[in-house]
N, C-alpha and C. Protein backbone atom coordinates (compact mmCIF):
# COMPACT_ATOMS: atom_id res chain seq x y z
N UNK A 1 0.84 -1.16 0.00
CA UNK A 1 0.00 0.00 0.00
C UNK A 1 0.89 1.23 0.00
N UNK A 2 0.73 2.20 -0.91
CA UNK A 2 1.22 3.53 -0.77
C UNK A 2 0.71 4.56 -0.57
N UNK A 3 0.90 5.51 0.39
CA UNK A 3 0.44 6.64 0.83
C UNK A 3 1.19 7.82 0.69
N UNK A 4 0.05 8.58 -0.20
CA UNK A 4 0.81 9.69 -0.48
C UNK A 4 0.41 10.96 -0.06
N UNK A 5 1.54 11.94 0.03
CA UNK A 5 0.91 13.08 0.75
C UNK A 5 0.29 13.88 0.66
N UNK A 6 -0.68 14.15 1.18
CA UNK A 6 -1.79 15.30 0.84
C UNK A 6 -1.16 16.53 0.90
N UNK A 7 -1.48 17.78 0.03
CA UNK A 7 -1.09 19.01 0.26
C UNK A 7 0.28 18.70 0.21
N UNK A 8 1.36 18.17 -0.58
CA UNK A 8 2.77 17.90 -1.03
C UNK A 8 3.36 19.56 -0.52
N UNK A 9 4.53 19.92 0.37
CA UNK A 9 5.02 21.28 0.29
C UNK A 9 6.39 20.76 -0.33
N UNK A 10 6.91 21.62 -0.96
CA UNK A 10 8.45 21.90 -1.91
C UNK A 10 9.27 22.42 -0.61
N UNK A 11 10.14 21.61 -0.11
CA UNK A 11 11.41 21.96 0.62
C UNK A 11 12.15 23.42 -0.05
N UNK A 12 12.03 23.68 -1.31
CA UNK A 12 12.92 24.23 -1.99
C UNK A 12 11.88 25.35 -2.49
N UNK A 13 11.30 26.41 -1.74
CA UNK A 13 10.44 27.18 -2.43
C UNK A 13 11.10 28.18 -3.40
N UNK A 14 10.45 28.62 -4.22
CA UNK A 14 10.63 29.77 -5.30
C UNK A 14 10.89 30.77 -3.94
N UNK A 15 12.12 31.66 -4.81
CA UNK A 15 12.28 33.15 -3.39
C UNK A 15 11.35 34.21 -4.17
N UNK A 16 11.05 35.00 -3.15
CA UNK A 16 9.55 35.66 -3.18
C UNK A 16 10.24 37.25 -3.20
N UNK A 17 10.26 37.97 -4.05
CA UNK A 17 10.62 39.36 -4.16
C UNK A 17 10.22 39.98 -2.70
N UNK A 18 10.87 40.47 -2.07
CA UNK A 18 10.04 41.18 -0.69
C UNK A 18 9.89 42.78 -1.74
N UNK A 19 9.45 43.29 -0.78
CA UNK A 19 9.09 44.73 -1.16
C UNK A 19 10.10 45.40 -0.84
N UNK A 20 10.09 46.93 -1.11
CA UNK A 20 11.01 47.60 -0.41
C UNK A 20 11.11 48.03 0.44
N UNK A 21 12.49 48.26 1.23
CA UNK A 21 12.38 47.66 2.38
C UNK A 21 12.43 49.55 3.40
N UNK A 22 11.27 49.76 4.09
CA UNK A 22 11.20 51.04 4.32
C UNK A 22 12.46 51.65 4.93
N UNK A 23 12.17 52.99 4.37
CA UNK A 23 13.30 54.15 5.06
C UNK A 23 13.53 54.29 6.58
N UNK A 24 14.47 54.96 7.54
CA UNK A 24 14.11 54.75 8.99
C UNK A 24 13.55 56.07 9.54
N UNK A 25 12.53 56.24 9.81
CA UNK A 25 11.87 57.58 9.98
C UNK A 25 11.84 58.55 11.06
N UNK A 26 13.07 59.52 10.59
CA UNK A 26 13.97 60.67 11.48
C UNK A 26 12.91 60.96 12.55
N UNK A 27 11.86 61.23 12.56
CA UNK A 27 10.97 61.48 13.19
C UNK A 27 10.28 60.40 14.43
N UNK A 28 10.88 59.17 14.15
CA UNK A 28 9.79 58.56 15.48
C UNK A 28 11.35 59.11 16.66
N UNK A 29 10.67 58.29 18.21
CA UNK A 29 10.73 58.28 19.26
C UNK A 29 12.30 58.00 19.37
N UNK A 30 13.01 58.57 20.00
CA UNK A 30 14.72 58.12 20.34
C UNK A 30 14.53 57.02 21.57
N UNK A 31 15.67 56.30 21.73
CA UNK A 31 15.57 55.51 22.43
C UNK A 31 16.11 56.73 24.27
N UNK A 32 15.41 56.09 25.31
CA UNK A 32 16.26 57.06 26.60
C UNK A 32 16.75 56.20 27.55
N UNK A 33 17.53 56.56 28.59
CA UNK A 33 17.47 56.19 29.67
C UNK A 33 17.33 57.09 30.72
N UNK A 34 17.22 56.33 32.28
CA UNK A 34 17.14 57.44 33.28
C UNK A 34 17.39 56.38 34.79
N UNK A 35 18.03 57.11 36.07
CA UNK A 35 18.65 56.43 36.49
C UNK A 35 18.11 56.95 37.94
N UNK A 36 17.83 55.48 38.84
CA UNK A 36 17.21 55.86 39.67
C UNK A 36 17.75 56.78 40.64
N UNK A 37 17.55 57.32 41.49
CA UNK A 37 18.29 58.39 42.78
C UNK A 37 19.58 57.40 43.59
N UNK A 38 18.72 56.24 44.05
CA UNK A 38 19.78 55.23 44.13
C UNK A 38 20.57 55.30 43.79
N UNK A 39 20.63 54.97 42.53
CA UNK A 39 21.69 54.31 41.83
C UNK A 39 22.80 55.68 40.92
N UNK A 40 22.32 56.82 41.19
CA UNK A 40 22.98 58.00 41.12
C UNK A 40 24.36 58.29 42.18
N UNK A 41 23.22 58.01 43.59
CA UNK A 41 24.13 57.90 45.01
C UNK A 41 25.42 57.30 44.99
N UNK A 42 24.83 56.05 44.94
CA UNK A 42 25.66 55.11 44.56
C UNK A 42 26.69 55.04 43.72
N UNK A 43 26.52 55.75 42.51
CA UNK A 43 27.72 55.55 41.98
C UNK A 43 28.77 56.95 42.25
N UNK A 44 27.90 58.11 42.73
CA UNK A 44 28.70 59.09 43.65
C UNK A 44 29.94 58.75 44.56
N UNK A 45 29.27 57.66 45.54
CA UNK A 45 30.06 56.95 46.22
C UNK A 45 30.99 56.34 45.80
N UNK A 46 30.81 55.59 44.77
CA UNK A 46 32.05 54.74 44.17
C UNK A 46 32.86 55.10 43.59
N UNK A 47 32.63 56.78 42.81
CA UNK A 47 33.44 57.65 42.05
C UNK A 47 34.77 58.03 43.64
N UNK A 48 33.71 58.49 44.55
CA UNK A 48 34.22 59.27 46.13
C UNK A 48 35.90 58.34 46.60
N UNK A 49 35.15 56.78 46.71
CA UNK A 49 36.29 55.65 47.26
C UNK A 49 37.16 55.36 46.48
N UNK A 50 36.97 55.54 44.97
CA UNK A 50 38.25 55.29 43.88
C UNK A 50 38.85 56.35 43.35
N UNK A 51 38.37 57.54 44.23
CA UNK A 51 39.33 58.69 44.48
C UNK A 51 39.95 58.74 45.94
N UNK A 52 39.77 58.13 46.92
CA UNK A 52 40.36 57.66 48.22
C UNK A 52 41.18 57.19 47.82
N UNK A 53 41.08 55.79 47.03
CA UNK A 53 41.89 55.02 46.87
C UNK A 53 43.24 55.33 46.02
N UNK A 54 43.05 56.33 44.98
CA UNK A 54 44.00 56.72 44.16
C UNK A 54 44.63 57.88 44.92
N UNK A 55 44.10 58.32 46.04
CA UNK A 55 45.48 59.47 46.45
C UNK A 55 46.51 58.51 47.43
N UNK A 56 47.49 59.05 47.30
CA UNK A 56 48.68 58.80 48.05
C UNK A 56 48.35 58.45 49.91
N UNK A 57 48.95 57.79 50.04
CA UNK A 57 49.16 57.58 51.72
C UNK A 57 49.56 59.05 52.63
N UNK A 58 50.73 58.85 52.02
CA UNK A 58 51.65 59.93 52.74
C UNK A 58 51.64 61.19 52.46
N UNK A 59 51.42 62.18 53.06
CA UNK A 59 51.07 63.93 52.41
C UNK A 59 52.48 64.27 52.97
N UNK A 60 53.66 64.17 51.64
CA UNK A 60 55.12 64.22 52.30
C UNK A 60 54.67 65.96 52.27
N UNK A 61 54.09 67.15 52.28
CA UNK A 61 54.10 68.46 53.13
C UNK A 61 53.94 68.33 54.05
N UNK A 62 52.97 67.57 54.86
CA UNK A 62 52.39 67.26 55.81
C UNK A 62 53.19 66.94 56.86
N UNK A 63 54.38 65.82 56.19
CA UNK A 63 55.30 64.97 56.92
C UNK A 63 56.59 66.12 57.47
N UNK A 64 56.75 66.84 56.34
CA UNK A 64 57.85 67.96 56.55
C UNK A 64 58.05 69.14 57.62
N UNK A 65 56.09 69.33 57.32
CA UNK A 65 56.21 70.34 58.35
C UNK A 65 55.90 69.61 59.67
N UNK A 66 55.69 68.83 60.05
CA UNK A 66 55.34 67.82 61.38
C UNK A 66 57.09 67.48 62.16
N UNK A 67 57.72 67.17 60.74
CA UNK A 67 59.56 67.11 61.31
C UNK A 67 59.71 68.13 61.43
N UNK A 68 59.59 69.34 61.31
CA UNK A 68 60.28 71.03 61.23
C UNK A 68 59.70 71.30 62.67
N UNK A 69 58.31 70.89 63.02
CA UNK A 69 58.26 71.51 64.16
C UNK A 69 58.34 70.37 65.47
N UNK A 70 58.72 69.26 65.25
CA UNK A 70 59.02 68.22 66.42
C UNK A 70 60.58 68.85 66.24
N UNK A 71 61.43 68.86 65.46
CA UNK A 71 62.89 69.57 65.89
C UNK A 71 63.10 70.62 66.43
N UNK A 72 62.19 71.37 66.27
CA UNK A 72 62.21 73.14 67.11
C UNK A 72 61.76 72.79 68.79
N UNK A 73 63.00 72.79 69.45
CA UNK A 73 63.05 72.81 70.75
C UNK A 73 62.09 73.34 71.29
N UNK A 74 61.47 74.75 71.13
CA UNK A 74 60.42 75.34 71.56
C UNK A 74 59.26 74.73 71.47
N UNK A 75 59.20 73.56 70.43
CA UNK A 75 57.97 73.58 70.02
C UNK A 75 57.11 72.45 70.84
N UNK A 76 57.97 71.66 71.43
CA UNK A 76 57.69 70.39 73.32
C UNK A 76 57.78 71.06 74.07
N UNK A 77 56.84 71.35 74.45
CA UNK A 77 56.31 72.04 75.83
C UNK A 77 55.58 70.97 76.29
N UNK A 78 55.11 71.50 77.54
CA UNK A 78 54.46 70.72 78.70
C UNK A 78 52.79 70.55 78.15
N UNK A 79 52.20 71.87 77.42
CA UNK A 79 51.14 72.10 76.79
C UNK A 79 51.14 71.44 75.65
N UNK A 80 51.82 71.01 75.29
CA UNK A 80 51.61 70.18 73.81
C UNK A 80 51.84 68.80 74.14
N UNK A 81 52.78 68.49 74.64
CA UNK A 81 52.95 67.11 75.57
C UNK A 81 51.23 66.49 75.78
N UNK A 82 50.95 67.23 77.55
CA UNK A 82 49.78 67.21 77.64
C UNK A 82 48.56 67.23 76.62
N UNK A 83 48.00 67.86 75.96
CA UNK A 83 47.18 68.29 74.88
C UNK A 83 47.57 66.64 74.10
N UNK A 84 48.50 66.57 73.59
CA UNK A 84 48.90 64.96 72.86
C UNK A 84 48.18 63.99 73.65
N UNK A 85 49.01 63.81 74.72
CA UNK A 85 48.16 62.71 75.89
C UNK A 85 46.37 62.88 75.99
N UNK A 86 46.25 63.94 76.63
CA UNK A 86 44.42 63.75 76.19
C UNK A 86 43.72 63.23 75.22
N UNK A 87 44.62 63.81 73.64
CA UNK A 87 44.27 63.35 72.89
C UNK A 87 44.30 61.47 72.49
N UNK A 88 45.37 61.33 72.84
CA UNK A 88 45.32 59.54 72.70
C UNK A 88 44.39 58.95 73.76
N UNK A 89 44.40 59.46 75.00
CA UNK A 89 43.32 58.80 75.92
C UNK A 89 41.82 58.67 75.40
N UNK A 90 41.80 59.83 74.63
CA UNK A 90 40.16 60.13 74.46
C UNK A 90 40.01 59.12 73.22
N UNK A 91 41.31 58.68 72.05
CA UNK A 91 41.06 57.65 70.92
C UNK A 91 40.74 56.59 72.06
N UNK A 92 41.52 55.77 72.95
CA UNK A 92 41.04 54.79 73.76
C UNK A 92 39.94 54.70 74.86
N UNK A 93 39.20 55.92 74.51
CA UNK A 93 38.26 56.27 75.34
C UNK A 93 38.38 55.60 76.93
N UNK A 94 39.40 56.05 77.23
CA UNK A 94 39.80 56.32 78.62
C UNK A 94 39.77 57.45 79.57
């Protein structure tokens, strides 16, 4: 017995002229974006820490003038001594 197929389709169709293929029309809608408050913050922050991160450790002015005035004899006194000490007690909150 042979059975044959109803409605036979061609694997191999004839190609079909398309039309032409429209212009892109200057006039519709642009594509946008917009960014939540969040995520504004946020990347504020991350701009903030990878500018932390990129400055230097050491502020060698900083360091210079800190040696200029620990060498000036005048500059250890009893008031600065003291004033130092409070100050480290109060980091150990003592």
């Amino acid at each position: 017995m042979t059975i044959d197929r109803v409605n036979y389709i061609d694997p191999i169709q004839p190609g079909k002229k398309s039309g032409r293929v429209s212009q892109v029309n200057p006039a519709a809608k642009t594509d946008s974006i917009s960014f939540s408050s969040e995520a504004v913050e946020k990347s504020a922050l991350y701009h903030a820490i990878e500018l932390v991160s990129a400055a230097p450790d050491v502020r060698a002015d900083r360091v210079a003038e800190l040696k200029a005035k620990i060498n000036d004899p005048s500059y250890l006194n009893d008031r600065i001594i003291g004033a130092t000490a409070d100050k480290i007690m109060e980091a150990f909150g003592i």
